[in-house]
N, C-alpha and C. Protein backbone atom coordinates (compact mmCIF):
# COMPACT_ATOMS: atom_id res chain seq x y z
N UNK A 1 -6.25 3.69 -24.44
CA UNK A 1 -4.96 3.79 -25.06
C UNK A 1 -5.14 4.53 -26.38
N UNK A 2 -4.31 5.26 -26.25
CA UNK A 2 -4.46 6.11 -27.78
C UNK A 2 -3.35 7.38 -28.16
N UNK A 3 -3.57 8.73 -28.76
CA UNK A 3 -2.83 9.86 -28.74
C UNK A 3 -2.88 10.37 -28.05
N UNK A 4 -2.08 10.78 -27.35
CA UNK A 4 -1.67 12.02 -26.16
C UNK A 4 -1.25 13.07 -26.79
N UNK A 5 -0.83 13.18 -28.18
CA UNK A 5 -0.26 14.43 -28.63
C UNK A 5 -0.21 15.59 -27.92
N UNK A 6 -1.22 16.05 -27.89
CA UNK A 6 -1.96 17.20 -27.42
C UNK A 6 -1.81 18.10 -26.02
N UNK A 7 -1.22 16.74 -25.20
CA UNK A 7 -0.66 16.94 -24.15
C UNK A 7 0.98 16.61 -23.82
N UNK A 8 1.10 15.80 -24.78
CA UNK A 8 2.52 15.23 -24.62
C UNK A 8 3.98 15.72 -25.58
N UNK A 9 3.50 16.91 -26.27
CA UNK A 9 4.18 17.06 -27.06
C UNK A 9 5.96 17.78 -26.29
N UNK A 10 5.35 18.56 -25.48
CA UNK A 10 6.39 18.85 -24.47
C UNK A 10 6.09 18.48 -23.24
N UNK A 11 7.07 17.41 -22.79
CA UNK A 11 7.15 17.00 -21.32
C UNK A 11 8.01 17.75 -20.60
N UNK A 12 8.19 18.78 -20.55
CA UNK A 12 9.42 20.11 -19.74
C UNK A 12 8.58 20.91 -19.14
N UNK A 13 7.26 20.43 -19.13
CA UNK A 13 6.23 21.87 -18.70
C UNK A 13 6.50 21.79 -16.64
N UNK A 14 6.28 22.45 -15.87
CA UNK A 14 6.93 22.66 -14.99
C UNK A 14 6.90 21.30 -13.66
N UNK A 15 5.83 21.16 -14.21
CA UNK A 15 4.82 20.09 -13.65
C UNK A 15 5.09 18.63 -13.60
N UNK A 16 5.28 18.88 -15.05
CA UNK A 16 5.39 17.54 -15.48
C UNK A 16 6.14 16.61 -14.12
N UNK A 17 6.11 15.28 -14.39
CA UNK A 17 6.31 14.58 -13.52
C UNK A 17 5.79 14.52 -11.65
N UNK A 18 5.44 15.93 -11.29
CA UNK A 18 5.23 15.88 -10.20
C UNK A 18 3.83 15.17 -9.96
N UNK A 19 3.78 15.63 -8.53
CA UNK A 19 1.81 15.15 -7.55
C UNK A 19 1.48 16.19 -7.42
N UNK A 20 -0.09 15.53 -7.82
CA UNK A 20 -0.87 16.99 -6.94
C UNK A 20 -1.46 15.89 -6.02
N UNK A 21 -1.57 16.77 -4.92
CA UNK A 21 -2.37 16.02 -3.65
C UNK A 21 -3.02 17.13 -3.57
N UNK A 22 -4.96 16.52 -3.40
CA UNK A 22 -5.72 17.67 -3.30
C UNK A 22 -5.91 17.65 -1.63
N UNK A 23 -6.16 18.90 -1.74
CA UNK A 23 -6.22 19.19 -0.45
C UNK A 23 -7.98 19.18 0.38
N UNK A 24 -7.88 19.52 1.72
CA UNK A 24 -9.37 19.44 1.84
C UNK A 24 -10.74 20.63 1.56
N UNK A 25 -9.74 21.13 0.55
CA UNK A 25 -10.47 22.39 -0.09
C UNK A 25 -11.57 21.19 -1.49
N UNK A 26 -11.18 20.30 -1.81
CA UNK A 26 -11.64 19.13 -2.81
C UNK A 26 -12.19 18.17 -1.47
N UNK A 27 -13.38 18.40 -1.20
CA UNK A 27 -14.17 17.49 -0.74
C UNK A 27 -15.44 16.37 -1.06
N UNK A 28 -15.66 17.18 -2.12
CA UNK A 28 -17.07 16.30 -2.57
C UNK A 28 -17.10 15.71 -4.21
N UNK A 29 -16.27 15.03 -4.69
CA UNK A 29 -15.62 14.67 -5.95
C UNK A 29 -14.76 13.80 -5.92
N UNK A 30 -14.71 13.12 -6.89
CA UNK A 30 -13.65 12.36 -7.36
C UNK A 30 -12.54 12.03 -6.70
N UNK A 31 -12.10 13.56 -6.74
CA UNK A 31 -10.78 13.99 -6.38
C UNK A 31 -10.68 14.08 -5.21
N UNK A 32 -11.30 14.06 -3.98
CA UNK A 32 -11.23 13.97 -2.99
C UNK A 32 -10.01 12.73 -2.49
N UNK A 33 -9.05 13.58 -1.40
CA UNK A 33 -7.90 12.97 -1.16
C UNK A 33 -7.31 12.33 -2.20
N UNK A 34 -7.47 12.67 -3.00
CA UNK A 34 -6.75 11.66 -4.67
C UNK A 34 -5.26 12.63 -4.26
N UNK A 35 -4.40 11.87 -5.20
CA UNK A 35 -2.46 11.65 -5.55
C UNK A 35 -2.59 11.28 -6.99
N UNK A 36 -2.51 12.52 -7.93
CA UNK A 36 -2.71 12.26 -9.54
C UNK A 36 -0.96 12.55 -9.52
N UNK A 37 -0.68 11.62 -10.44
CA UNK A 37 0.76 11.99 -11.07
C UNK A 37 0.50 12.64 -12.45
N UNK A 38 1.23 13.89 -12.48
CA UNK A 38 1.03 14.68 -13.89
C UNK A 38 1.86 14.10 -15.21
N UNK A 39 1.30 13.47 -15.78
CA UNK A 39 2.30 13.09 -17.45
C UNK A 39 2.54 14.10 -17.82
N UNK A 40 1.84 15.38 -17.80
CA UNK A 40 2.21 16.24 -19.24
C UNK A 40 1.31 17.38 -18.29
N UNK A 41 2.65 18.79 -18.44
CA UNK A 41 2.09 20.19 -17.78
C UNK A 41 2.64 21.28 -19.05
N UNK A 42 1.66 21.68 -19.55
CA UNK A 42 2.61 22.73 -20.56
C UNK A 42 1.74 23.92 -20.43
N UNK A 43 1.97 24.86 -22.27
CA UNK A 43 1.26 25.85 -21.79
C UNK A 43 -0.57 25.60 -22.71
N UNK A 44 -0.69 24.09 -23.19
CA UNK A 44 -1.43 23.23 -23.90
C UNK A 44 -2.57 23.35 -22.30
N UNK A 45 -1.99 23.07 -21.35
CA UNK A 45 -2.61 22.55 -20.10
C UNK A 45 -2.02 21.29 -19.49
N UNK A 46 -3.12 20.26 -18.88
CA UNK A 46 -2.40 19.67 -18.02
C UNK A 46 -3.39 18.57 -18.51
N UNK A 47 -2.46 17.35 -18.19
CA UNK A 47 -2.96 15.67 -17.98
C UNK A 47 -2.37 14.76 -16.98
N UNK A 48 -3.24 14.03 -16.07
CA UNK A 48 -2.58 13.31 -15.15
C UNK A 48 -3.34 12.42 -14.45
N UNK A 49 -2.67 11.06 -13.75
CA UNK A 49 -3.71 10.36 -13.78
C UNK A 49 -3.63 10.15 -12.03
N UNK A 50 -5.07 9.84 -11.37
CA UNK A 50 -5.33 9.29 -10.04
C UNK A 50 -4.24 7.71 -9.54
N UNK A 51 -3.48 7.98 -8.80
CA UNK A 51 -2.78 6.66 -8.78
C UNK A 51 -3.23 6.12 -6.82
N UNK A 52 -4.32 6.63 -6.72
CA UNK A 52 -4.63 6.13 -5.35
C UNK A 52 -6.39 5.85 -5.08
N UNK A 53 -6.69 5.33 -6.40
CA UNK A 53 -8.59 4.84 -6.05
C UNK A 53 -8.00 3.50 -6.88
N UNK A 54 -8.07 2.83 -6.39
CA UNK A 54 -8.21 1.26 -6.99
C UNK A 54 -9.25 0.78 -7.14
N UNK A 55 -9.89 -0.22 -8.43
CA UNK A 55 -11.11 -0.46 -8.99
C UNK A 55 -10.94 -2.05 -8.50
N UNK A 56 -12.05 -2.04 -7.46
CA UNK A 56 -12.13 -3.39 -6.77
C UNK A 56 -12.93 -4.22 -8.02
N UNK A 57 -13.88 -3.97 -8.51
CA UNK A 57 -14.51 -5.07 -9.05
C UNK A 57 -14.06 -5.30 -10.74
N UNK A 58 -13.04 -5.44 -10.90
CA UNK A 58 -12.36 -5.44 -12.32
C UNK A 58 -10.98 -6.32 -12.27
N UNK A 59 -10.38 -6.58 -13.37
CA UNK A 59 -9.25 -7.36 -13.01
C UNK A 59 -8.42 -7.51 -14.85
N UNK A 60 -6.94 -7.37 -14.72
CA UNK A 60 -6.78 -7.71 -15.70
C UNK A 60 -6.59 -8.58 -16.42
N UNK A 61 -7.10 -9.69 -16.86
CA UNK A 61 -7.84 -10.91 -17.09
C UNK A 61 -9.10 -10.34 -18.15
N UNK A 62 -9.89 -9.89 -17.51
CA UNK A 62 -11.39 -9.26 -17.47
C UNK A 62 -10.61 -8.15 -19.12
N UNK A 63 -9.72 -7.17 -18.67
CA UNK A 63 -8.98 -6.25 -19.34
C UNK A 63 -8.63 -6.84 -20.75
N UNK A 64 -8.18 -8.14 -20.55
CA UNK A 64 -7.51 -8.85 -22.09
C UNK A 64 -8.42 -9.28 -22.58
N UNK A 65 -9.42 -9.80 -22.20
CA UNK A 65 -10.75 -10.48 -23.00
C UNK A 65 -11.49 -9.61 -23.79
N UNK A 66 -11.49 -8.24 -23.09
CA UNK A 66 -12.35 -6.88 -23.84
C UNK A 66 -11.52 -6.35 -24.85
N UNK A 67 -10.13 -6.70 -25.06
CA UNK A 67 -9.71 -5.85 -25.78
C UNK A 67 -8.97 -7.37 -26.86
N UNK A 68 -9.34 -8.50 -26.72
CA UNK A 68 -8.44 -9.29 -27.63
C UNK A 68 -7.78 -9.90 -27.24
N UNK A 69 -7.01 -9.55 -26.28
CA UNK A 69 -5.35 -10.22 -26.23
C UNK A 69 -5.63 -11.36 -25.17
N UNK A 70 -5.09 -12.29 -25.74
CA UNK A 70 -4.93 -14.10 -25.28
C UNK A 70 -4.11 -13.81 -23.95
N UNK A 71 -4.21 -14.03 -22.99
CA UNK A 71 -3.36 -14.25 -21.50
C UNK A 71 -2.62 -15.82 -21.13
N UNK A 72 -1.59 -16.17 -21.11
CA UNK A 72 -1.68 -17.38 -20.96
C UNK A 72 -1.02 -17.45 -19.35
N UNK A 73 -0.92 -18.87 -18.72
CA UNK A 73 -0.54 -19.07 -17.41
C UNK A 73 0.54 -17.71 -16.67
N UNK A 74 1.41 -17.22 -17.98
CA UNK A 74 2.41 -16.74 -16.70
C UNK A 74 2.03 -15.38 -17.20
N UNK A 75 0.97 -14.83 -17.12
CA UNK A 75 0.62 -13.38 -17.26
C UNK A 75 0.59 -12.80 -15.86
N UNK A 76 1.27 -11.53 -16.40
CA UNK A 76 1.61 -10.66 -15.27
C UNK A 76 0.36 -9.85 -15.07
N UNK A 77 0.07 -9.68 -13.60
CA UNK A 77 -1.23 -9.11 -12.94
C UNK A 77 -1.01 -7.77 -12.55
N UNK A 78 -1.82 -6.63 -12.84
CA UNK A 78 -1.33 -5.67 -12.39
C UNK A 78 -2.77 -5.18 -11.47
N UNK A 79 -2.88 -4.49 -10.67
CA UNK A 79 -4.15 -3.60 -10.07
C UNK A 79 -4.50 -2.55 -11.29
N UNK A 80 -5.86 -2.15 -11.20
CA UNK A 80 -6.22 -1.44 -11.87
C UNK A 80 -7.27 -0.41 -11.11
N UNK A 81 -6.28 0.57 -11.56
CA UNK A 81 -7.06 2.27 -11.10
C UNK A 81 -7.68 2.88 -11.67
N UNK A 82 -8.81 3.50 -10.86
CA UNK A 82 -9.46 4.66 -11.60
C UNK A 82 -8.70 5.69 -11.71
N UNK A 83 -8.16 6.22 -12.98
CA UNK A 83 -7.71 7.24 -13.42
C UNK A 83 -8.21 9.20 -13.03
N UNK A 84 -9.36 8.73 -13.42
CA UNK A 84 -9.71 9.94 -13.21
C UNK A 84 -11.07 10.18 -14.41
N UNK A 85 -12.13 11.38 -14.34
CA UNK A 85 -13.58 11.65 -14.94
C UNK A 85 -13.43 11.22 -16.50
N UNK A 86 -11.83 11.75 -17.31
CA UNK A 86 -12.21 11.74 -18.88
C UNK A 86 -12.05 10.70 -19.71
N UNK A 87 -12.35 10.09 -20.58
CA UNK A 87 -12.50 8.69 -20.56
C UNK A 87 -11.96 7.33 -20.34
N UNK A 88 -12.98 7.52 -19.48
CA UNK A 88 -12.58 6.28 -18.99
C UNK A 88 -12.27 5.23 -19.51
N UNK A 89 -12.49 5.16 -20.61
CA UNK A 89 -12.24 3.92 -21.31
C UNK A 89 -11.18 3.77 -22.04
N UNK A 90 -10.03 4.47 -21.40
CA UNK A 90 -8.79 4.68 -22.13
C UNK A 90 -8.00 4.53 -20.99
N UNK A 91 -6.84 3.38 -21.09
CA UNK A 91 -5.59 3.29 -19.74
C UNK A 91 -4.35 3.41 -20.28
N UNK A 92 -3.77 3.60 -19.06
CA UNK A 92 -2.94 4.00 -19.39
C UNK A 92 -1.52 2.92 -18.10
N UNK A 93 -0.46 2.71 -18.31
CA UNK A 93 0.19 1.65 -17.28
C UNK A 93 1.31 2.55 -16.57
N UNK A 94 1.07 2.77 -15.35
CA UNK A 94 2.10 3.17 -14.55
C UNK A 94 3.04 2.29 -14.14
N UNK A 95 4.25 2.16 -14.12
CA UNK A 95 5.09 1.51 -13.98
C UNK A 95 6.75 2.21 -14.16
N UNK A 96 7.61 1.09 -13.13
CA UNK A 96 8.63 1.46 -12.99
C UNK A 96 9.62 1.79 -14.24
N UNK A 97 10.20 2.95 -14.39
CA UNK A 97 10.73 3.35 -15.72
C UNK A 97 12.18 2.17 -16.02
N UNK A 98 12.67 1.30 -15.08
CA UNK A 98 13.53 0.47 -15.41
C UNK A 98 12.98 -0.77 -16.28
N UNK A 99 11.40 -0.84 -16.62
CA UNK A 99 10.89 -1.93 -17.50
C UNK A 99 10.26 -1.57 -18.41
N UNK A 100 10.59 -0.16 -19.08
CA UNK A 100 10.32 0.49 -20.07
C UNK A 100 11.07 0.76 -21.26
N UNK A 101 10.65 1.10 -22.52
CA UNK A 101 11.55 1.02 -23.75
C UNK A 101 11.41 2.72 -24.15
N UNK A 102 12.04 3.59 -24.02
CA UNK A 102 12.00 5.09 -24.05
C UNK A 102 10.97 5.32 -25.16
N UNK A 103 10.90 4.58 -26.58
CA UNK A 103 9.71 4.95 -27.40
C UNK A 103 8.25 4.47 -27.11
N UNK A 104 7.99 3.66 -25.98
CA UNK A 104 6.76 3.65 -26.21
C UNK A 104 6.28 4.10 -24.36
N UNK A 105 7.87 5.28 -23.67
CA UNK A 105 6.24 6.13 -22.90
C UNK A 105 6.23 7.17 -23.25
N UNK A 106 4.60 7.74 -22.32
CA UNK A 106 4.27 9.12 -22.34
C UNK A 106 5.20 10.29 -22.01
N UNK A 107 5.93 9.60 -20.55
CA UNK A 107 6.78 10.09 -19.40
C UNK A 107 7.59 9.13 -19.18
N UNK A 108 8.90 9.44 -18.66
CA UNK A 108 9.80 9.05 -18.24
C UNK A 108 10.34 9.64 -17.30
N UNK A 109 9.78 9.79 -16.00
CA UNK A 109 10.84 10.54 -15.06
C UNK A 109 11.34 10.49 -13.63
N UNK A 110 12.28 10.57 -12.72
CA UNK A 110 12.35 10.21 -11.84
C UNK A 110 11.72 8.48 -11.64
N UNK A 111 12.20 7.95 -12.07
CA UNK A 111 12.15 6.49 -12.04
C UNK A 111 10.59 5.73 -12.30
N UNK A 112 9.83 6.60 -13.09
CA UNK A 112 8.62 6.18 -13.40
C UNK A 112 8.50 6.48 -14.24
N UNK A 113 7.60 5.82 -15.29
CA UNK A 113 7.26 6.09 -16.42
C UNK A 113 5.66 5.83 -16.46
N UNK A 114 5.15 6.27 -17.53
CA UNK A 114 3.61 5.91 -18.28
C UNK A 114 3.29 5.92 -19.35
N UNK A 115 2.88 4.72 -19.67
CA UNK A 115 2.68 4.05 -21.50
C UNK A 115 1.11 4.13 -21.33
N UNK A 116 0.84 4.19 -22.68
CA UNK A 116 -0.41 3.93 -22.86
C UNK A 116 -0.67 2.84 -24.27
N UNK A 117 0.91 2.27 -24.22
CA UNK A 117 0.82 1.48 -25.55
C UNK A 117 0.34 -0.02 -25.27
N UNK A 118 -0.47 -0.70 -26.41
CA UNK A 118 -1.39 -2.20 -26.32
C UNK A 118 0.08 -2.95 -26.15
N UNK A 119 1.73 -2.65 -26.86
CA UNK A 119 2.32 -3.60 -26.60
C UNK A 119 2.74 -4.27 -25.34
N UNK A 120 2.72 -3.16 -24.77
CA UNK A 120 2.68 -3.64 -23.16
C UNK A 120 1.95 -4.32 -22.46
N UNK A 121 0.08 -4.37 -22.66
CA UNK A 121 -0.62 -5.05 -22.37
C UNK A 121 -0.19 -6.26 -22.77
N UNK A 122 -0.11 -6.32 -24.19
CA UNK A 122 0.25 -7.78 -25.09
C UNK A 122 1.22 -8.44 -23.98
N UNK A 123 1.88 -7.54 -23.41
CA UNK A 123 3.27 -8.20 -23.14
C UNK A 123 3.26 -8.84 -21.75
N UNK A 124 2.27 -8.23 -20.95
CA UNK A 124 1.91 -9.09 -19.60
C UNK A 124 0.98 -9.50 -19.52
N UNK A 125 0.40 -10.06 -20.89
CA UNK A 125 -0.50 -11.10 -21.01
C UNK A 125 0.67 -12.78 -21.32
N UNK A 126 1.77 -12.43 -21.27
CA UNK A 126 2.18 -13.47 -21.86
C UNK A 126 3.97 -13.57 -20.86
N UNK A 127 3.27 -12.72 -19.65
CA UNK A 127 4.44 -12.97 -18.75
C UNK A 127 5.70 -12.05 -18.67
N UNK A 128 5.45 -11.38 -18.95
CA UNK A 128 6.99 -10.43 -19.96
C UNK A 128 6.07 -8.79 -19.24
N UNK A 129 6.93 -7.57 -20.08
CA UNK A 129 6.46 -6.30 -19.29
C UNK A 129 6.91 -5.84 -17.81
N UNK A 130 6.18 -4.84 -17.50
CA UNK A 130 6.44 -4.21 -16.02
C UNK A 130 6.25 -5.05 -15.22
N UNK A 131 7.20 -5.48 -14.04
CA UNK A 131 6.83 -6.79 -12.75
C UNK A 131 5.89 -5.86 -11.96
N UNK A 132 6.18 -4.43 -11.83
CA UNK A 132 5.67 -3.62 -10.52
C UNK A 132 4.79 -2.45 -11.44
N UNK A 133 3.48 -2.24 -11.43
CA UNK A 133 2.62 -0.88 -11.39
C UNK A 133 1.28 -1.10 -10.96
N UNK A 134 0.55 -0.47 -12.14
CA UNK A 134 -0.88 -0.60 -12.51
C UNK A 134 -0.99 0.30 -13.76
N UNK A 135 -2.62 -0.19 -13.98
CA UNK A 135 -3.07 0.20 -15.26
C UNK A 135 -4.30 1.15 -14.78
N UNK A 136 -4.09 2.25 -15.18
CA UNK A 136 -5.39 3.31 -14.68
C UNK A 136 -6.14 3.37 -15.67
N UNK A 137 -7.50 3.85 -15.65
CA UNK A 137 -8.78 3.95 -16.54
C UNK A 137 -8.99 5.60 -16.63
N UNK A 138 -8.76 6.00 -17.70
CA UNK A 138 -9.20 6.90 -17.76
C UNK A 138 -8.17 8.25 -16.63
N UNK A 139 -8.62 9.38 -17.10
CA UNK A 139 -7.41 10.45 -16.76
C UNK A 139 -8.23 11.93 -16.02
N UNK A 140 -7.59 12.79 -15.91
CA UNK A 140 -7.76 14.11 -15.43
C UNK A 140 -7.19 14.99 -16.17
N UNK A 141 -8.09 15.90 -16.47
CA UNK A 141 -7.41 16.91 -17.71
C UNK A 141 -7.64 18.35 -17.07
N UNK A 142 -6.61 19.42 -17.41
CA UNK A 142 -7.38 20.63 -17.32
C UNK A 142 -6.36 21.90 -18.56
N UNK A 143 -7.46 22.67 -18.71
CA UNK A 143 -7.11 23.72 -20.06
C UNK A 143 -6.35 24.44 -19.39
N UNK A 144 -5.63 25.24 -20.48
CA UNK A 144 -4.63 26.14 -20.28
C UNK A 144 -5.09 27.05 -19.17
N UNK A 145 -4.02 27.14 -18.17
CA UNK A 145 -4.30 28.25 -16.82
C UNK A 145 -5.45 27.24 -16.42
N UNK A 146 -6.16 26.89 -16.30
CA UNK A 146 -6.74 25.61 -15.30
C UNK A 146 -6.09 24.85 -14.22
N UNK A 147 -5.27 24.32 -14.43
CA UNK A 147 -4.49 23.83 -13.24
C UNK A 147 -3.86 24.81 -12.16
N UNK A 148 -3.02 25.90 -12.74
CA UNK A 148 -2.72 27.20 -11.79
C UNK A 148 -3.65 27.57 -11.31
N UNK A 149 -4.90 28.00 -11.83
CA UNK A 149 -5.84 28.34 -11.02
C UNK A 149 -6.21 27.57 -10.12
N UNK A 150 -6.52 26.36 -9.75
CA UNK A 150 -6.80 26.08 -9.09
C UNK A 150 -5.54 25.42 -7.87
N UNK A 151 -4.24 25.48 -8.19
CA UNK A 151 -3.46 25.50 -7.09
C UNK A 151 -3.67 26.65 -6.51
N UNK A 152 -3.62 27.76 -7.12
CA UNK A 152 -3.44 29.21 -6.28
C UNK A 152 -5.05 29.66 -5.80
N UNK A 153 -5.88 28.49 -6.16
CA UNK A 153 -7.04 28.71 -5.12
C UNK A 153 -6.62 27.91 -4.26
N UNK A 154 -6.19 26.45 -3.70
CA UNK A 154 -5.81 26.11 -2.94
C UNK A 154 -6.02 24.58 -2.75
N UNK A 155 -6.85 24.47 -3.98
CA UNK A 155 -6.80 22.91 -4.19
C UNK A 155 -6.44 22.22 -4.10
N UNK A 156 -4.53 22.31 -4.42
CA UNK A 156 -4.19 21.26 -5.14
C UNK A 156 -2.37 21.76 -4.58
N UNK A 157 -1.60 20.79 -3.95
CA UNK A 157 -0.30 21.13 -3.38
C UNK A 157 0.55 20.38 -4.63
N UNK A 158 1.70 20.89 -5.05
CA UNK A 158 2.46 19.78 -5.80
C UNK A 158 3.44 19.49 -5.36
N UNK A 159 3.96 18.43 -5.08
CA UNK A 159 5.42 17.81 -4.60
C UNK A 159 6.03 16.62 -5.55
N UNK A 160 6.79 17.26 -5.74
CA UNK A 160 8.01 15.97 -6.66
C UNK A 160 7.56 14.72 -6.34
N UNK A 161 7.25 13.61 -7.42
CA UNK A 161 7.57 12.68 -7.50
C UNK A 161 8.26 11.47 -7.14
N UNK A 162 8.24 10.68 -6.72
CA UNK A 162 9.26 9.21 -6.69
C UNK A 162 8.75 8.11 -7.09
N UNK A 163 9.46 7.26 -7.08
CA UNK A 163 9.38 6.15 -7.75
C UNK A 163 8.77 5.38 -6.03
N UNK A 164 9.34 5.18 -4.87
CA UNK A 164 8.73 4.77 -3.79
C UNK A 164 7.26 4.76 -3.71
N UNK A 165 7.18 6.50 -3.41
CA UNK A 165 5.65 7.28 -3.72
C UNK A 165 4.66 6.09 -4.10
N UNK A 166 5.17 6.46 -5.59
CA UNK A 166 4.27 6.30 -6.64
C UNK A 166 3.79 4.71 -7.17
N UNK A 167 4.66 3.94 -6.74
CA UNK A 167 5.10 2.58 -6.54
C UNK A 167 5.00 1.44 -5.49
N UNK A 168 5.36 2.00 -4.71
CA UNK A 168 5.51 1.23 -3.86
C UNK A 168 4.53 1.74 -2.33
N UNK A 169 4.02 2.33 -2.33
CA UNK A 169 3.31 2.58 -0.96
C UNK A 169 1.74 2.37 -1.22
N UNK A 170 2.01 1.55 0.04
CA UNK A 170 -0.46 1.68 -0.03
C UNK A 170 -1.46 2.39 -0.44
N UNK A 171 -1.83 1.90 -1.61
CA UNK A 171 -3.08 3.16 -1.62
C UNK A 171 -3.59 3.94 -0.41
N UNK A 172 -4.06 3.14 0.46
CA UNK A 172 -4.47 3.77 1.57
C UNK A 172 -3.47 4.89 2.63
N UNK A 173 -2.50 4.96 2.13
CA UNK A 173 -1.94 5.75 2.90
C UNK A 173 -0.52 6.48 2.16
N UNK A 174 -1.23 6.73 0.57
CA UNK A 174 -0.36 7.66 -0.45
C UNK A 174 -0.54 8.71 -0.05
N UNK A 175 -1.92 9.50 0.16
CA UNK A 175 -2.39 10.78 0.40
C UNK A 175 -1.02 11.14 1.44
N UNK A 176 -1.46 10.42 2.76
CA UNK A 176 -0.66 10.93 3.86
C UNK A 176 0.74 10.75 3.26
N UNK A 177 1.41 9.86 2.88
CA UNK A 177 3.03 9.94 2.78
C UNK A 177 3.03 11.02 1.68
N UNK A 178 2.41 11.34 0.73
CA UNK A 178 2.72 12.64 -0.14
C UNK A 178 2.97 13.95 0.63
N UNK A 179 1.58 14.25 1.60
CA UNK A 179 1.43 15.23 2.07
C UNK A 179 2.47 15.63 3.54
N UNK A 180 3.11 14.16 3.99
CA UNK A 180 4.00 13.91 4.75
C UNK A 180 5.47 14.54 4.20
N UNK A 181 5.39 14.57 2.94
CA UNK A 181 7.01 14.79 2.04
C UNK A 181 6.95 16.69 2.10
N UNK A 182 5.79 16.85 2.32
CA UNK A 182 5.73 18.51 3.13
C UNK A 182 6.58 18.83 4.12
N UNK A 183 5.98 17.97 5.08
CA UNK A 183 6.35 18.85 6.48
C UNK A 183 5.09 19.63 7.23
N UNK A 184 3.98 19.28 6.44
CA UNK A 184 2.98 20.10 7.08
C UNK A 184 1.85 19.27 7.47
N UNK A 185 0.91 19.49 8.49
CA UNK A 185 0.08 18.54 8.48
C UNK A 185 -1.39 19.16 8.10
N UNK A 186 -2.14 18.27 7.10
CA UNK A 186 -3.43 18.67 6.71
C UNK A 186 -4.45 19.50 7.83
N UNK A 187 -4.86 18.35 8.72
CA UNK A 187 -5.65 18.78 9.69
C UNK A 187 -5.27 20.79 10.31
N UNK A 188 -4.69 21.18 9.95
CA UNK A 188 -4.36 22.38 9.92
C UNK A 188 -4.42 23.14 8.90
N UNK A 189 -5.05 22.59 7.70
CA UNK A 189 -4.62 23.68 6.38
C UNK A 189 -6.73 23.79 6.46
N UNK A 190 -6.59 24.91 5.90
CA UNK A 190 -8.08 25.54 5.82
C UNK A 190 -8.27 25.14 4.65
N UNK A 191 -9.93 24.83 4.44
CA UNK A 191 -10.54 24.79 3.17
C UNK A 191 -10.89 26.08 2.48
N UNK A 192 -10.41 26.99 3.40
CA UNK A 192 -10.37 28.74 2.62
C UNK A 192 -9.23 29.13 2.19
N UNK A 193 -8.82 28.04 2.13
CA UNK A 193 -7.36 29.12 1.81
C UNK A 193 -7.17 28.95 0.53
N UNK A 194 -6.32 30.86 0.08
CA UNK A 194 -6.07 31.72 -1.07
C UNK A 194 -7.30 32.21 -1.18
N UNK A 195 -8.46 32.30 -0.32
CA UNK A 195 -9.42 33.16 -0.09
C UNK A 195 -9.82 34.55 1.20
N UNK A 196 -9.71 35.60 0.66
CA UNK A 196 -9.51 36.35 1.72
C UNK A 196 -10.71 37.19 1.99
């Protein structure tokens, strides 16, 4: 949790709010079959976080003890995701933009939002906060013309956002309903492609 400035100063960048679903041109990484939702696309570059690797051996419980904050009986539980390579040691809370206060998110859009503020933690340590998200670890960044490049190599498809999406569907089977909101099916797209 911390400043986003840098990335957040304009949220109008084209991106913003959408998915990238990598494609099977991203096989051996991280990113493989990952669904990052973009906070922030400008001409700064890009930030966005993995909302489909869930961190089995962690819990937020575990989360309030490392950072301070007292949990009592009716604390709200959220899953916690790996974000993505840059540090990790910084989260950030995805959650539905109807249990959000406009000054403390990153994004606000299409019915989702993302904070990276401690009051929120504070706040579902003590029962209160988002009923529905998660808290991701850490993010995905890329420099100016970095992200284009690598859509128009072929990496990386983007499709609008939802709150369903992004919310409400199985990790295990985000990739496919993203890539489903196409119309196209993977098993047909080349790992060469935008290479001629």
């Amino acid at each position: 949790m911390g400043d986003d400035s840098e990335y957040t100063d304009d949220t109008s960048g084209f991106l913003t709010g959408h998915l990238l679903i990598a494609t099977p041109a991203i096989q051996e990484s991280c990113f493989a079959r990952s669904v990052i939702y973009l906070c922030a696309h400008n001409e700064a570059g890009a930030m966005g976080v993995i909302i489909n690797y869930p961190v089995q051996d962690l819990n937020l419980k575990e989360i309030f003890q490392q950072l301070d904050i007292s949990a009592d009986k009716q604390m709200r539980d959220l899953p916690i995701h790996f974000g993505g390579p840059v540090e990790s040691n910084r989260g950030f809370i995805v959650h539905s933009a109807d249990d959000c206060q406009t000054e403390e998110a990153l994004i606000r859009k299409n019915g989702v939002a993302v904070t990276s503020s401690i009051n929120v933690l504070q706040a579902l340590a003590v029962g209160k906060g988002p009923a529905k998200g998660m808290l991701v670890l850490g993010y995905a960044g890329w420099s100016a013309g970095q992200l284009e490049a690598e859509i128009e190599s072929g990496s990386w498809i983007a499709v609008p956002a939802s709150k369903h999406l992004v919310l409400d569907t199985d990790n295990e089977t985000k990739w496919n309903v993203a890539i489903s909101t196409l119309g196209i099916d993977m098993g047909h797209f080349s790992s060469d492609v935008g290479h001629a």
